[in-house]
N, C-alpha and C. Protein backbone atom coordinates (compact mmCIF):
# COMPACT_ATOMS: atom_id res chain seq x y z
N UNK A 1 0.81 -1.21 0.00
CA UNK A 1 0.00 0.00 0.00
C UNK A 1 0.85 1.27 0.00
N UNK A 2 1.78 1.28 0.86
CA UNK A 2 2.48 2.76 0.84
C UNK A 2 3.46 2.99 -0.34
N UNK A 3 3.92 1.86 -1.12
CA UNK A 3 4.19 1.66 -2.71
C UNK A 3 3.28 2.42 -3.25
N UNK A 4 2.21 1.84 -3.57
CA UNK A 4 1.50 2.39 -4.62
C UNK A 4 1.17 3.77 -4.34
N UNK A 5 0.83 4.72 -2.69
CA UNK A 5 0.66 5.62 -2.92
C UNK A 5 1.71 6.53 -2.92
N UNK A 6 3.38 5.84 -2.84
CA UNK A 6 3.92 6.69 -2.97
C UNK A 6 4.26 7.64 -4.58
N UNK A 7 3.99 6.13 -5.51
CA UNK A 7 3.99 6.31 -7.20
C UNK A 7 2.51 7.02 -7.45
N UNK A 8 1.35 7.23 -6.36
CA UNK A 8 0.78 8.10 -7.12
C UNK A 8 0.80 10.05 -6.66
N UNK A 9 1.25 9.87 -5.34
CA UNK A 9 1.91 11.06 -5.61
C UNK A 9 2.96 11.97 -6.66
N UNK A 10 4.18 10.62 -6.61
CA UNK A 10 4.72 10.95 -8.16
C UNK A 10 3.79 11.66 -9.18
N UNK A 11 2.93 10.79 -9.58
CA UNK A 11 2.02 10.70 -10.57
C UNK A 11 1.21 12.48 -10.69
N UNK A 12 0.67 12.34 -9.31
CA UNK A 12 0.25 13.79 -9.78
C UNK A 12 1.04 14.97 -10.02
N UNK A 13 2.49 14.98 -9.51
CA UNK A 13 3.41 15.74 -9.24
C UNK A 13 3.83 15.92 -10.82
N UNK A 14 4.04 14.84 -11.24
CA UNK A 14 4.25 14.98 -13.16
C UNK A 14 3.60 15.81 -13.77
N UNK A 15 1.95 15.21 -13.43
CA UNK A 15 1.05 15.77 -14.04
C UNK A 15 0.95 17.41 -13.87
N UNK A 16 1.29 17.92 -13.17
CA UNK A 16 0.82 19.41 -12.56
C UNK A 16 1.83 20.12 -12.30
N UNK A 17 2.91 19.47 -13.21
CA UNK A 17 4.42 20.61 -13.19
C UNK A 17 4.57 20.86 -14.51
N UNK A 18 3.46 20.01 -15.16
CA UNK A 18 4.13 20.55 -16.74
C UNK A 18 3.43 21.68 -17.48
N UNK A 19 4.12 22.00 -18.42
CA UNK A 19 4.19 23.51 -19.11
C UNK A 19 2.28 24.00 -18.98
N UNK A 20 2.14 23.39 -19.00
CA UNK A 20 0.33 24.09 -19.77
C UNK A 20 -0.02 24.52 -17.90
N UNK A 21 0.86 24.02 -16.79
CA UNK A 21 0.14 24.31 -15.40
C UNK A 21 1.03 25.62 -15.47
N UNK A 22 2.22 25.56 -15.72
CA UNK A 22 3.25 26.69 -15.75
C UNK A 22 2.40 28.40 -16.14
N UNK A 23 1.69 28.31 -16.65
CA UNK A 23 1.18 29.73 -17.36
C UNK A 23 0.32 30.25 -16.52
N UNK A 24 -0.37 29.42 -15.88
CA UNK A 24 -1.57 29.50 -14.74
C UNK A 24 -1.05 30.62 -13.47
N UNK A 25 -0.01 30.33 -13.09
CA UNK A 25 0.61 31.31 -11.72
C UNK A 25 0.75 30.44 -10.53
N UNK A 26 0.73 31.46 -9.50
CA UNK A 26 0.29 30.95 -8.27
C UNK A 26 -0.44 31.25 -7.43
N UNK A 27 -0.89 30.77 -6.27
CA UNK A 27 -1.62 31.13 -5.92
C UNK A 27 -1.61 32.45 -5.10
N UNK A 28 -0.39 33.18 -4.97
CA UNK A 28 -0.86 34.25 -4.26
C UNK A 28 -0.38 35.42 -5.43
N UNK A 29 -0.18 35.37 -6.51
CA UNK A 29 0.39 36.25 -7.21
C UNK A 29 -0.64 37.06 -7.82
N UNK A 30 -2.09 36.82 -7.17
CA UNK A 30 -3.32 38.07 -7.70
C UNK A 30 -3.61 37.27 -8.98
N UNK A 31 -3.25 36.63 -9.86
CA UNK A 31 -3.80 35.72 -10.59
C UNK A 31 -5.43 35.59 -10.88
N UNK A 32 -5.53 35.45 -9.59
CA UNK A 32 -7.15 34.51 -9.34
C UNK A 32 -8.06 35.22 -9.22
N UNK A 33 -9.31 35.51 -9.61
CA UNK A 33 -10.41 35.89 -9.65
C UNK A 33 -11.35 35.45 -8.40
N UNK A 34 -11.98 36.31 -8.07
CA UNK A 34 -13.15 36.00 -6.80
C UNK A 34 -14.37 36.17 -7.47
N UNK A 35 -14.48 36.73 -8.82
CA UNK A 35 -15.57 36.78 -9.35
C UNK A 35 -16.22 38.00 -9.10
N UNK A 36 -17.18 38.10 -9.63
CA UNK A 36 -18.58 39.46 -9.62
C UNK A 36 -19.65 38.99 -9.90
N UNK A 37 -20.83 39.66 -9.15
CA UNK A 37 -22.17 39.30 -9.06
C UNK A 37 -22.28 39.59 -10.26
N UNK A 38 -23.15 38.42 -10.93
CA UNK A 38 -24.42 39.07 -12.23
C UNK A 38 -26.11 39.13 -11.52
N UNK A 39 -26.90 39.89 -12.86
CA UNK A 39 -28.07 39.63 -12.20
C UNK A 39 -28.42 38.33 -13.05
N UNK A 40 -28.29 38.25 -13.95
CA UNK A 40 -28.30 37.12 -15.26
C UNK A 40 -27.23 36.57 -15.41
N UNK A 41 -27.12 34.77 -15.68
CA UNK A 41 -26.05 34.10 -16.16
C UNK A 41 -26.51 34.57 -18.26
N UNK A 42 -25.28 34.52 -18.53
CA UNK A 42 -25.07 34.93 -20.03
C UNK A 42 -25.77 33.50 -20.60
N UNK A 43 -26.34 34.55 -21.99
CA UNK A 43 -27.35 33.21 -22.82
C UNK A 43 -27.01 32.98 -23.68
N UNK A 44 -26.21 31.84 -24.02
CA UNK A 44 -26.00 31.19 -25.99
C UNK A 44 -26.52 31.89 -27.17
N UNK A 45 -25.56 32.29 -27.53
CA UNK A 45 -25.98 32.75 -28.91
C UNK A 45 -27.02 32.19 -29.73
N UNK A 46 -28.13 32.49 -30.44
CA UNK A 46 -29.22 31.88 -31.11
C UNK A 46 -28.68 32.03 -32.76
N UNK A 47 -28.00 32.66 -33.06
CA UNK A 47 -27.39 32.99 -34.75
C UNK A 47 -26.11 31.34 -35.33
N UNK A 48 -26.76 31.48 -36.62
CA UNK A 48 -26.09 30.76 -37.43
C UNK A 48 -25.30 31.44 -38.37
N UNK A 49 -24.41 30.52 -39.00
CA UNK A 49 -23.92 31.63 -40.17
C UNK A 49 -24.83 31.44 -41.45
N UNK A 50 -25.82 30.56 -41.28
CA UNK A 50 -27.56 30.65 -42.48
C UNK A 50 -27.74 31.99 -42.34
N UNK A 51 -27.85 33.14 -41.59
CA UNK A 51 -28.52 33.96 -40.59
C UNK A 51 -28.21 34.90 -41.39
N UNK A 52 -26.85 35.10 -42.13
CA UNK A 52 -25.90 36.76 -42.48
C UNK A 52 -26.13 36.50 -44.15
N UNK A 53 -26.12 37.58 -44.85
CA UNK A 53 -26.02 37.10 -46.15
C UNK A 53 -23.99 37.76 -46.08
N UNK A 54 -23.68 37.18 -47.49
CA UNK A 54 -22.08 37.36 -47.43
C UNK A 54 -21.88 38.05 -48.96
N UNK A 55 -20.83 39.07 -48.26
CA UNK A 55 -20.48 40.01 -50.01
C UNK A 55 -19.29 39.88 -49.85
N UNK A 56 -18.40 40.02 -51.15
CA UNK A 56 -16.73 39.38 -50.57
C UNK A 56 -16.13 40.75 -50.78
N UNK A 57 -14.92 41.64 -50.26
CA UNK A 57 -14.57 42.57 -50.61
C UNK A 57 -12.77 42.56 -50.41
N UNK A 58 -12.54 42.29 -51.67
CA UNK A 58 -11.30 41.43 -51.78
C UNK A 58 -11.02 40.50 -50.98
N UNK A 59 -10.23 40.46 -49.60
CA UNK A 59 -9.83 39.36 -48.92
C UNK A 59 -11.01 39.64 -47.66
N UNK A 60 -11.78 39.99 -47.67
CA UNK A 60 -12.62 40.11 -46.66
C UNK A 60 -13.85 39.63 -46.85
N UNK A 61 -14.44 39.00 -45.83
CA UNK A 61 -16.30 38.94 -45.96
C UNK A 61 -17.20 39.65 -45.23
N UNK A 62 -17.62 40.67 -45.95
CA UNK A 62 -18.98 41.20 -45.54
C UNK A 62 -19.70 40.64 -44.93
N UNK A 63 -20.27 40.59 -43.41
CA UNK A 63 -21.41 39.42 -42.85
C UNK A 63 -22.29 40.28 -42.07
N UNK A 64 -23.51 40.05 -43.02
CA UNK A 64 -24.66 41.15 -41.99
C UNK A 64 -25.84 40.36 -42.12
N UNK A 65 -26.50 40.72 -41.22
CA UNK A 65 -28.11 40.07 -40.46
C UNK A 65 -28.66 39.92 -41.74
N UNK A 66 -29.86 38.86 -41.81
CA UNK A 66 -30.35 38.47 -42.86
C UNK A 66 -31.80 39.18 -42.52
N UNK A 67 -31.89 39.20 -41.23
CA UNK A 67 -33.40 39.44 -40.55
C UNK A 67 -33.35 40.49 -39.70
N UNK A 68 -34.12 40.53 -39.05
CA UNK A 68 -34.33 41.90 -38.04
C UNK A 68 -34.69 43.05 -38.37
N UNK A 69 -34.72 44.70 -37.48
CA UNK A 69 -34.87 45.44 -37.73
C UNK A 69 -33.75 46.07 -38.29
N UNK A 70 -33.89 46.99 -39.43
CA UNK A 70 -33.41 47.76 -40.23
C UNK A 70 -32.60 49.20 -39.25
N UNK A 71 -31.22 49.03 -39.28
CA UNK A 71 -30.37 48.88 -40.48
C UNK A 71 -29.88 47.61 -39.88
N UNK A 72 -29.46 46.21 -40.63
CA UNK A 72 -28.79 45.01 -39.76
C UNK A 72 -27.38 45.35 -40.14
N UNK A 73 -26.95 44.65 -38.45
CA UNK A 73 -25.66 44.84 -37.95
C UNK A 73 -24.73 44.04 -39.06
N UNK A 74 -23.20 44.66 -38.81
CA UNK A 74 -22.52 43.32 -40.09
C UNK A 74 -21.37 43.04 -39.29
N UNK A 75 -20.25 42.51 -39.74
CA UNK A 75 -19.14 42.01 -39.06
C UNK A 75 -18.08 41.82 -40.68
N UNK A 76 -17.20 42.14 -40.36
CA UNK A 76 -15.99 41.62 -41.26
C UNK A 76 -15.30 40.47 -41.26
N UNK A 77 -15.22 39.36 -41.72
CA UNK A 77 -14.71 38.30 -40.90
C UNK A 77 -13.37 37.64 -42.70
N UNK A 78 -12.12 37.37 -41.57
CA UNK A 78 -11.20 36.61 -42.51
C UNK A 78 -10.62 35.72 -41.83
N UNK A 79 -10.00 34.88 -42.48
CA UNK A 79 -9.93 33.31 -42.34
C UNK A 79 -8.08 33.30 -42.77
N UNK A 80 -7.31 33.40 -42.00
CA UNK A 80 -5.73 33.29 -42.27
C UNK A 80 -5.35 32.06 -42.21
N UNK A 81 -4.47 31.73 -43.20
CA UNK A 81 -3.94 30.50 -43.87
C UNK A 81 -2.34 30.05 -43.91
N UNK A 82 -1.55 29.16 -43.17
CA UNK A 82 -0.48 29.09 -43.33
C UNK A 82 0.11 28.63 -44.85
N UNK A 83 1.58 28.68 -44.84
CA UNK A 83 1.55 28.74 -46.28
C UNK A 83 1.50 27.38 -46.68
N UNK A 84 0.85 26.34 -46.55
CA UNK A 84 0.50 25.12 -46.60
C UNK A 84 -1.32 25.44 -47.20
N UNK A 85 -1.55 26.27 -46.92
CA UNK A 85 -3.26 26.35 -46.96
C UNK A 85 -4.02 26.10 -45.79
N UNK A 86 -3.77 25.91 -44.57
CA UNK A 86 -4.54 25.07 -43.86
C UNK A 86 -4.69 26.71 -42.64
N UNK A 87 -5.69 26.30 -42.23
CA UNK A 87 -6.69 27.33 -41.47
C UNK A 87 -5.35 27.69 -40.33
N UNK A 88 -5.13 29.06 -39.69
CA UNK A 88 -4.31 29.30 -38.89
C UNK A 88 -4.73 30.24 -37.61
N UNK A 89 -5.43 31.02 -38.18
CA UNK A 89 -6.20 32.87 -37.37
C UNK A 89 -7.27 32.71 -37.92
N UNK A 90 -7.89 33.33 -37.02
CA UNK A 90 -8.78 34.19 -38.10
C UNK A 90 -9.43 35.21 -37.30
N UNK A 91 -9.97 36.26 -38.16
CA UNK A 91 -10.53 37.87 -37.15
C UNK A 91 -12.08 38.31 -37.61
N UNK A 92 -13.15 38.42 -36.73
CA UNK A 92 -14.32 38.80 -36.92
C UNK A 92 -13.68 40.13 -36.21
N UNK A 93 -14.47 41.14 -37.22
CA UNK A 93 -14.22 42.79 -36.73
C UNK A 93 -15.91 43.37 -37.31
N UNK A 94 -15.48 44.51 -36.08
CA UNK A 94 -17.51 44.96 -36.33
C UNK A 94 -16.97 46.22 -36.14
N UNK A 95 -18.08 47.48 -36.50
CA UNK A 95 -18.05 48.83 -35.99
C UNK A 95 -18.97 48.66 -34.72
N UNK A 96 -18.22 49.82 -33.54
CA UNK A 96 -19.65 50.21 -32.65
C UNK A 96 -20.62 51.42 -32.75
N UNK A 97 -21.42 51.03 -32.60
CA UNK A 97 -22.44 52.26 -32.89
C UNK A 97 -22.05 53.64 -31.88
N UNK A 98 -21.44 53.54 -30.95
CA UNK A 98 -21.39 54.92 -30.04
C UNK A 98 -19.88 54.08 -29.70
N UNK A 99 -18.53 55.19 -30.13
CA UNK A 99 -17.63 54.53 -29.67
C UNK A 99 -17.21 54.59 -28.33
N UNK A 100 -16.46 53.09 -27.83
CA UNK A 100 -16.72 53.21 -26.83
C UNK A 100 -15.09 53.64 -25.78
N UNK A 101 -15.13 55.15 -25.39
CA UNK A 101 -13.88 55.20 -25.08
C UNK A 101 -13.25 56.06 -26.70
N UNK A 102 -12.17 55.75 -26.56
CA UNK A 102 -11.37 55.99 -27.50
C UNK A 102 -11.64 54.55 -28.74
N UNK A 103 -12.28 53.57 -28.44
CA UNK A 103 -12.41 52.64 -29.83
C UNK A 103 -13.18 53.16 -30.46
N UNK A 104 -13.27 52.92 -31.81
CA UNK A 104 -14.64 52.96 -33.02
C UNK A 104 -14.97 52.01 -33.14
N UNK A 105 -13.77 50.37 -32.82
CA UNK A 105 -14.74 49.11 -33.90
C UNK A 105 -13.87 48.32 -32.76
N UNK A 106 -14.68 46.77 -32.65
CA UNK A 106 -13.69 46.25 -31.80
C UNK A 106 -13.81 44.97 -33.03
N UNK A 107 -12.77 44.17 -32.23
CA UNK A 107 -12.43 43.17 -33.19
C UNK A 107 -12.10 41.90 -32.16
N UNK A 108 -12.21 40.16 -32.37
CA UNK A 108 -12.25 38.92 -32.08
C UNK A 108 -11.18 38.46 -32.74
N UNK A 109 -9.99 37.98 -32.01
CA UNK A 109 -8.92 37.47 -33.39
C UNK A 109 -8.74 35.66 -32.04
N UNK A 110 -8.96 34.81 -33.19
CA UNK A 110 -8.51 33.70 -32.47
C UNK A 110 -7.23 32.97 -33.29
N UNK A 111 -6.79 32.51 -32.41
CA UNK A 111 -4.96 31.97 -33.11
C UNK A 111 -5.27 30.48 -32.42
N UNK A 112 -3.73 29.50 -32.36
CA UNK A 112 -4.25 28.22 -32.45
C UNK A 112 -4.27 27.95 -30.79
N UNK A 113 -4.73 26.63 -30.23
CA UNK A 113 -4.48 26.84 -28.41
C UNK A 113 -2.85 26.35 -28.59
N UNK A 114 -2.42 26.72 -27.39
CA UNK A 114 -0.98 25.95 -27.06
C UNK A 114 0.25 27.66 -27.60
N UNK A 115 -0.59 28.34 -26.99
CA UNK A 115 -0.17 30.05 -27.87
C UNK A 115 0.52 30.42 -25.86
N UNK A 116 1.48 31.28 -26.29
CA UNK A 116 1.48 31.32 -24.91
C UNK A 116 1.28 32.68 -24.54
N UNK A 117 0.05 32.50 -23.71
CA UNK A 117 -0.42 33.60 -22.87
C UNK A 117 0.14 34.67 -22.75
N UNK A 118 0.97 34.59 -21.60
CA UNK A 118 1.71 36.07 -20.77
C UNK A 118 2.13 36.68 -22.11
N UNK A 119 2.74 36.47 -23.22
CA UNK A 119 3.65 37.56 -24.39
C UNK A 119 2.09 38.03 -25.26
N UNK A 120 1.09 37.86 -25.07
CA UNK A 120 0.28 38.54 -25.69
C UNK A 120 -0.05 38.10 -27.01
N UNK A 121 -0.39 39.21 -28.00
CA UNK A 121 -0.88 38.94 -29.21
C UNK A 121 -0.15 40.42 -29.77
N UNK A 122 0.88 40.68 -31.05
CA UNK A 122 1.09 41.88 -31.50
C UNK A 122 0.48 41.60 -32.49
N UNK A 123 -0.13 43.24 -33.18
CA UNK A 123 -0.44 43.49 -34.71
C UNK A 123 0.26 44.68 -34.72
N UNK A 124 1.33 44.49 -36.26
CA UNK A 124 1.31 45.42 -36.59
C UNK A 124 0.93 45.75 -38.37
N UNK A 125 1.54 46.78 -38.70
CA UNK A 125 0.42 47.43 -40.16
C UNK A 125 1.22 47.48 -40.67
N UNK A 126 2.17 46.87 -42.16
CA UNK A 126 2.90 47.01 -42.85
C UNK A 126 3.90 47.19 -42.20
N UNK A 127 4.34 46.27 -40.97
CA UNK A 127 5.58 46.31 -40.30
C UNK A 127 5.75 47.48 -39.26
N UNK A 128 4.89 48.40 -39.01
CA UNK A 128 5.34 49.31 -37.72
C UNK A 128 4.01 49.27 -37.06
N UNK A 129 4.32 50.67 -35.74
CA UNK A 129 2.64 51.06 -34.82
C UNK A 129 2.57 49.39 -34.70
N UNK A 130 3.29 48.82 -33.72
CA UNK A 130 3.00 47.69 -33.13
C UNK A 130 2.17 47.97 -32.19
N UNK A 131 1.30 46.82 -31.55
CA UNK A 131 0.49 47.42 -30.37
C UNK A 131 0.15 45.86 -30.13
N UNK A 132 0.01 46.08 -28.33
CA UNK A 132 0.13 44.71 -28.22
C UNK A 132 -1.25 44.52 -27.65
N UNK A 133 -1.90 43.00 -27.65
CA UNK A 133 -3.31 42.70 -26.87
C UNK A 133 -3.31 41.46 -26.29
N UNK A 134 -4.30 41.59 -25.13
CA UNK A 134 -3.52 39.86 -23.97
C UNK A 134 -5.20 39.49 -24.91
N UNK A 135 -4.88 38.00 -24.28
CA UNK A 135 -5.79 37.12 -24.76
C UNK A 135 -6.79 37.02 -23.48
N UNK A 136 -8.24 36.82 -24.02
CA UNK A 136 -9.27 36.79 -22.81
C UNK A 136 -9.75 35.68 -22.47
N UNK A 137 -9.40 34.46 -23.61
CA UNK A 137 -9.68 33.03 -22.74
C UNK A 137 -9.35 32.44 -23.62
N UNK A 138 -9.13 30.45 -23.88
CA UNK A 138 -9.40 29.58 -24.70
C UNK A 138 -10.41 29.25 -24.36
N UNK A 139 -10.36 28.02 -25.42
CA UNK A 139 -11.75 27.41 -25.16
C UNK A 139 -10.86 25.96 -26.21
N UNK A 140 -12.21 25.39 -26.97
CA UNK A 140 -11.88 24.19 -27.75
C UNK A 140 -11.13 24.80 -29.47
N UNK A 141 -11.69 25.80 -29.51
CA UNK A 141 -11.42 26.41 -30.92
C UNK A 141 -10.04 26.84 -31.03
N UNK A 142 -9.60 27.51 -29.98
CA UNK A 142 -8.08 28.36 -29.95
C UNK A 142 -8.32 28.99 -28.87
N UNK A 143 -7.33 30.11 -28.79
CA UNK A 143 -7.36 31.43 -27.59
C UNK A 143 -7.71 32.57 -28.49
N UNK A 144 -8.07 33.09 -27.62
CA UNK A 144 -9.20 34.28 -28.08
C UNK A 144 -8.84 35.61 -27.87
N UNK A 145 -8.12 36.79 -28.55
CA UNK A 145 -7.73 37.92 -28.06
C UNK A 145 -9.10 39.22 -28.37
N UNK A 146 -9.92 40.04 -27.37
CA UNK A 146 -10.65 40.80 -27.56
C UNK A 146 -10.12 42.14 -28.09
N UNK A 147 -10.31 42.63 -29.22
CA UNK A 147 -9.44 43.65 -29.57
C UNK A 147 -9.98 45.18 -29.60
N UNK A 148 -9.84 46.07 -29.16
CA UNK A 148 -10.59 47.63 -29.33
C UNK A 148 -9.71 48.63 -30.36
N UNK A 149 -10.26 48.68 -31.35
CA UNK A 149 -9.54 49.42 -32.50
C UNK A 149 -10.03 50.94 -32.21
N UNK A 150 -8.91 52.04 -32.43
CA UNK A 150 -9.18 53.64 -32.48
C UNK A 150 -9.46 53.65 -33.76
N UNK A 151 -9.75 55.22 -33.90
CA UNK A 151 -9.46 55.90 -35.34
C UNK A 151 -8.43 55.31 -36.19
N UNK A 152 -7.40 55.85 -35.33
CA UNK A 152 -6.06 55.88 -36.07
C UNK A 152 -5.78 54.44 -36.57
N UNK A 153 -5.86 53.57 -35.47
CA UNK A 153 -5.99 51.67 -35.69
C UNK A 153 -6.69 51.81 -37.50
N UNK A 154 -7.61 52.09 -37.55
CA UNK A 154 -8.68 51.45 -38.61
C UNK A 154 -8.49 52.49 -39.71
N UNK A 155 -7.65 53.69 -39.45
CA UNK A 155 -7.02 54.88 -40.41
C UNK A 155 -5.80 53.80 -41.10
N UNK A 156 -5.07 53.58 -40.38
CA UNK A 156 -3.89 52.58 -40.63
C UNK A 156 -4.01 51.40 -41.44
N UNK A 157 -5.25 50.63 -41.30
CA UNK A 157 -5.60 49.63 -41.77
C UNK A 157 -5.81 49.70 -42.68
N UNK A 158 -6.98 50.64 -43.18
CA UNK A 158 -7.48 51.14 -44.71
C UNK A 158 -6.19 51.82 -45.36
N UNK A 159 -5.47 52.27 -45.00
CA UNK A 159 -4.02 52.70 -45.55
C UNK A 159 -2.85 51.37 -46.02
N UNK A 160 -3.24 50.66 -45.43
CA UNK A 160 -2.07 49.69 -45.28
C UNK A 160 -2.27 48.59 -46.34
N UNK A 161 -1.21 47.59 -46.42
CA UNK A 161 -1.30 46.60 -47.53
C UNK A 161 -1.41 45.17 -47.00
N UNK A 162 -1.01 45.05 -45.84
CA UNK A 162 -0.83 44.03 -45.13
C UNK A 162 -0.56 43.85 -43.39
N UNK A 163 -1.30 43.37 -43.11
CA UNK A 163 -1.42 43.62 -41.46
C UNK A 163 -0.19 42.06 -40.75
N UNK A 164 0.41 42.09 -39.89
CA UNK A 164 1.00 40.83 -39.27
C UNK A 164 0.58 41.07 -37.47
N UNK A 165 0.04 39.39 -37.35
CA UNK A 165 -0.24 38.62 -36.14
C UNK A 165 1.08 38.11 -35.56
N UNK A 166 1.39 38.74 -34.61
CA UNK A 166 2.66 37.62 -34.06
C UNK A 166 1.97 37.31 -32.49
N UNK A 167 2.60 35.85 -32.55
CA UNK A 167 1.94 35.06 -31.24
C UNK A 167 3.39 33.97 -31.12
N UNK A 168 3.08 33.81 -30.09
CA UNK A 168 4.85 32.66 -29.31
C UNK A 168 4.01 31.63 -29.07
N UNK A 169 4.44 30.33 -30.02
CA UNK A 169 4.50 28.98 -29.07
C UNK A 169 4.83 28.84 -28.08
N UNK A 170 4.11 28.28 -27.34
CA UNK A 170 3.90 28.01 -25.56
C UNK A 170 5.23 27.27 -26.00
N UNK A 171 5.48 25.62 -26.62
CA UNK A 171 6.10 24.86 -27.09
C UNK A 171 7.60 25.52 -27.48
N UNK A 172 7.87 26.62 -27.80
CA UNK A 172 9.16 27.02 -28.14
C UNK A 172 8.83 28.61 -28.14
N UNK A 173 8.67 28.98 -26.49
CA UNK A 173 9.20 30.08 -26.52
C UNK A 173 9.85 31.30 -26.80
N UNK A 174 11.65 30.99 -27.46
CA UNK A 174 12.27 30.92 -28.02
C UNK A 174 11.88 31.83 -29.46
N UNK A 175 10.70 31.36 -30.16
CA UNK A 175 10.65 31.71 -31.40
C UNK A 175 8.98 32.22 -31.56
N UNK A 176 8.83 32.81 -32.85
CA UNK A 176 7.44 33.83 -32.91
C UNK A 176 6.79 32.91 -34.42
N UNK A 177 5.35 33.57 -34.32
CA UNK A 177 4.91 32.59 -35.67
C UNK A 177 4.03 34.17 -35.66
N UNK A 178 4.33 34.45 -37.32
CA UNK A 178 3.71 35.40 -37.85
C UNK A 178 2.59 35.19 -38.77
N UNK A 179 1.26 35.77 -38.54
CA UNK A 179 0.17 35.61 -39.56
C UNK A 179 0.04 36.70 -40.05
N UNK A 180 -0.11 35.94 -41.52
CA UNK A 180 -0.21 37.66 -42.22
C UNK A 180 -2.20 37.79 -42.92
N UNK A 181 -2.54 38.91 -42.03
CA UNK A 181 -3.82 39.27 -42.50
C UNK A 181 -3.73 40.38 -43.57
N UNK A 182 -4.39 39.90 -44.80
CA UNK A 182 -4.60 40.98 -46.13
C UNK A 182 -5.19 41.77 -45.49
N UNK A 183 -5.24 42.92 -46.77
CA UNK A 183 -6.30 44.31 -45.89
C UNK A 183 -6.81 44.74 -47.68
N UNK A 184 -6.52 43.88 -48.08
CA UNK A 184 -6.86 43.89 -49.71
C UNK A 184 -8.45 44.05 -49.52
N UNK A 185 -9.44 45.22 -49.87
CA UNK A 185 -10.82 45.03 -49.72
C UNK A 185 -11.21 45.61 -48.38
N UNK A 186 -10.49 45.80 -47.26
CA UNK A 186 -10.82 46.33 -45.76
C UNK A 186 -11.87 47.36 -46.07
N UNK A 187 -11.02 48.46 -46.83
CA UNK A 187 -11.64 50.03 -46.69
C UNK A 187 -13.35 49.91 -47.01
N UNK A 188 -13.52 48.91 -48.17
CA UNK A 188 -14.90 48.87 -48.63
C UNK A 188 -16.02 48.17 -48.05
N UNK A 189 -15.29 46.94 -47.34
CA UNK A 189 -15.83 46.40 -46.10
C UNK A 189 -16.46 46.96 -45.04
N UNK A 190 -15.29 47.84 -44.53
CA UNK A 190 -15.15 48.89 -43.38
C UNK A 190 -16.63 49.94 -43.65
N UNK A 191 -15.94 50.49 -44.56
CA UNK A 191 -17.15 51.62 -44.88
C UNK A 191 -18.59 51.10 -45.23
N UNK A 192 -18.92 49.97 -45.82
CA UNK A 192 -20.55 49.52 -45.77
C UNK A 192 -20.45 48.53 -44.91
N UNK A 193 -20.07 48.47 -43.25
CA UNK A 193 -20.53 47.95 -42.54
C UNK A 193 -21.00 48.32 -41.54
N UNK A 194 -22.57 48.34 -41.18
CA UNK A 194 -23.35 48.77 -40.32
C UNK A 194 -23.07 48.40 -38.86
N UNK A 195 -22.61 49.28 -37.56
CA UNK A 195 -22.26 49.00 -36.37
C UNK A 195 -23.45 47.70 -35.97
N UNK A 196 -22.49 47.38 -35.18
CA UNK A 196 -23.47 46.21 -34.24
C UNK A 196 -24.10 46.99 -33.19
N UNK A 197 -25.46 46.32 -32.88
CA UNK A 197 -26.27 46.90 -31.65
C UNK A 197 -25.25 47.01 -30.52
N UNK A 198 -25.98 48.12 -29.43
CA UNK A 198 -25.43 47.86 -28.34
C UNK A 198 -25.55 46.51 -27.46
């Protein structure tokens, strides 16, 4: 008996020293959340992508409400590709109707999981005006960075030729993996897309 539980202490000790526990913290380093009252738990989205009709505007897709009241909301959404072809990023971007703060449009960029946290997410615009954004959760899909674009952000964009994602393998630290988002089509996107509700 004191065999076996000494190999399963081992056991958990393996389990809960390796890299993916590493990013987590500790426990007294403020890390941890105590939470905040809601009055409502949050409700599942009811939308499909049946739901949007789609206009393509060069490397971009136009995606706005099929239904509802007039004017329907839209979203910009692109799909980044390593140079193999195979799915890598990708960014849903919307305008807000009353900006909020210093943003005009915020933006959803998800990259692959196994991304490592603490170094963030950079974009920059034809190589300069880097600006960096932390990620707000994974899930099963990837990690998820919430993004708040200014003026100047979405001045830059429509100016620019090519936008780059840099994100660090958890896996090799060490080194950066760059996605490159077109902006081929942005401006026309940008400009006939109707803010999302509040």
């Amino acid at each position: 008996m004191p065999k076996f539980y000494h190999l399963l202490v081992a056991a958990v000790f393996a389990v809960f020293s390796g890299p993916a526990f590493a990013q987590v913290g500790s426990l007294s380093d403020g890390s941890l959340s105590v939470g905040q009252k809601v009055e409502q738990a949050p409700q599942a989205p009811t939308g499909t992508a049946a739901d949007v009709t789609s206009v393509i505007h060069g490397d971009w897709d136009l995606q706005c409400a099929k239904d509802g009241p007039e004017p329907r909301p839209c979203r910009l959404y692109q799909l980044m590709k390593d140079q193999n072809g195979s799915p890598l990023s990708e960014i849903t971007l919307f305008k807000l109707p009353v900006p909020d703060g210093t943003a005009v449009a915020g933006a959803t960029i998800i990259v692959p999981l196994e991304t490592l946290l603490p170094t963030q997410l950079t974009i920059t615009v034809d190589g300069v005006n880097a600006q960096r954004y932390p990620f707000a959760f994974c899930n099963q899909v990837g990690c998820i960075s919430r993004v708040g674009l200014t003026e100047e952000d979405i001045a830059a964009l429509k100016a620019g030729t090519e936008a780059s994602i840099v994100i660090v393998p958890a896996a090799a630290p060490d080194q950066i993996v760059t996605v490159t988002m077109s902006l081929k089509g942005f401006t026309n996107a940008f400009d006939n897309a109707v803010p999302v509700p509040n």
